[in-house]
Protein backbone atom coordinates (compact mmCIF):
# COMPACT_ATOMS: atom_id res chain seq x y z
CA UNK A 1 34.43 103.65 105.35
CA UNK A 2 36.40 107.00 105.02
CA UNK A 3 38.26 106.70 108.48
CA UNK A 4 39.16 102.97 107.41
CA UNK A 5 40.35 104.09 104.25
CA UNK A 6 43.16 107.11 105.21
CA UNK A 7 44.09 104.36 108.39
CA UNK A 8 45.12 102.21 105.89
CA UNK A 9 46.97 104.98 103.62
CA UNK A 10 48.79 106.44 106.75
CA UNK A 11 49.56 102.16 107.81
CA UNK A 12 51.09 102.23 104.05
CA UNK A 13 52.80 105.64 104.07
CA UNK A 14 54.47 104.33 107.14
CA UNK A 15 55.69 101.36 105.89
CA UNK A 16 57.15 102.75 102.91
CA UNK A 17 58.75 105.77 104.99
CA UNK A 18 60.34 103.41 107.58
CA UNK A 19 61.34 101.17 104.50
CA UNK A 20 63.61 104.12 102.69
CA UNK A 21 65.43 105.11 106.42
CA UNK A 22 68.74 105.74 106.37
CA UNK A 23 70.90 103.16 107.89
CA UNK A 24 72.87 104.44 111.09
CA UNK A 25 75.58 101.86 110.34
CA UNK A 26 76.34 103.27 106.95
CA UNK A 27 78.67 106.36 106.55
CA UNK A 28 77.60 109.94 105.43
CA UNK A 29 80.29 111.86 104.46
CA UNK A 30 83.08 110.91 101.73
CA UNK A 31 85.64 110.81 104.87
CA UNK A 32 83.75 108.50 106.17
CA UNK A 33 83.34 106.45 103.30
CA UNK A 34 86.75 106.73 102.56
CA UNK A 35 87.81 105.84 105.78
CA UNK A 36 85.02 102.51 105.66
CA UNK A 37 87.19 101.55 102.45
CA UNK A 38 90.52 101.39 103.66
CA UNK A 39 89.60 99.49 106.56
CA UNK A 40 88.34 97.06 104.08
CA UNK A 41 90.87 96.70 102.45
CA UNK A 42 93.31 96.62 105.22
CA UNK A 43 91.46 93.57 106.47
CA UNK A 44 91.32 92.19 103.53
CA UNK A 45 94.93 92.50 103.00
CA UNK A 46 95.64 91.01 106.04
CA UNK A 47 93.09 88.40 105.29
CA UNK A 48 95.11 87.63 101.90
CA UNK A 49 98.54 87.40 104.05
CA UNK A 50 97.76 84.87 106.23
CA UNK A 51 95.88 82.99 103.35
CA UNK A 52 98.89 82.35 101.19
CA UNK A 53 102.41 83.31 102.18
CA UNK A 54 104.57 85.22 99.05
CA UNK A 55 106.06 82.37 97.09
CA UNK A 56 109.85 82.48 97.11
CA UNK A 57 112.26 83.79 94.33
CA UNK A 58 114.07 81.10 92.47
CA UNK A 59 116.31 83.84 91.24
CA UNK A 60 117.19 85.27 94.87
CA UNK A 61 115.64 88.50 93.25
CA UNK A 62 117.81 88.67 90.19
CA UNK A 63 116.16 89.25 86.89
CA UNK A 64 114.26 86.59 85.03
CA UNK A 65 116.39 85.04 82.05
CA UNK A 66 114.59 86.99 79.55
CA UNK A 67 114.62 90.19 81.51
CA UNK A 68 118.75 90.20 81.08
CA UNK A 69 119.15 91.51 77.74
């Protein structure tokens, strides 16, 4: 009864170590992370570009009416 008891506390203890294992894929410095976030948002940027070109001026970049005075 013992020896089935502390199998089933070291099957548990394993399950719950393997559970909280850092992920290879994930950065561990701030570089890193740093690094992970501008790629992000370079792609997403990019992502955004193609999506929707910038809508045109009506003004040919002159101030808006109200902006004049």
């Amino acid at each position: 009864m013992r020896t089935s008891a502390s199998i089933l506390t070291l099957a548990a203890t394993g399950a719950v170590l393997c559970g909280c294992a850092a992920d290879p894929r994930m950065p561990e410095s701030s570089y890193q992370w740093e690094r992970r976030q501008d790629r992000i948002e370079q792609e997403w940027r990019a992502g955004q570009a193609k999506a929707a070109p910038a809508p045109s001026t009506s003004t040919n970049g002159a101030p808006a009416p109200e902006d004049r005075f």
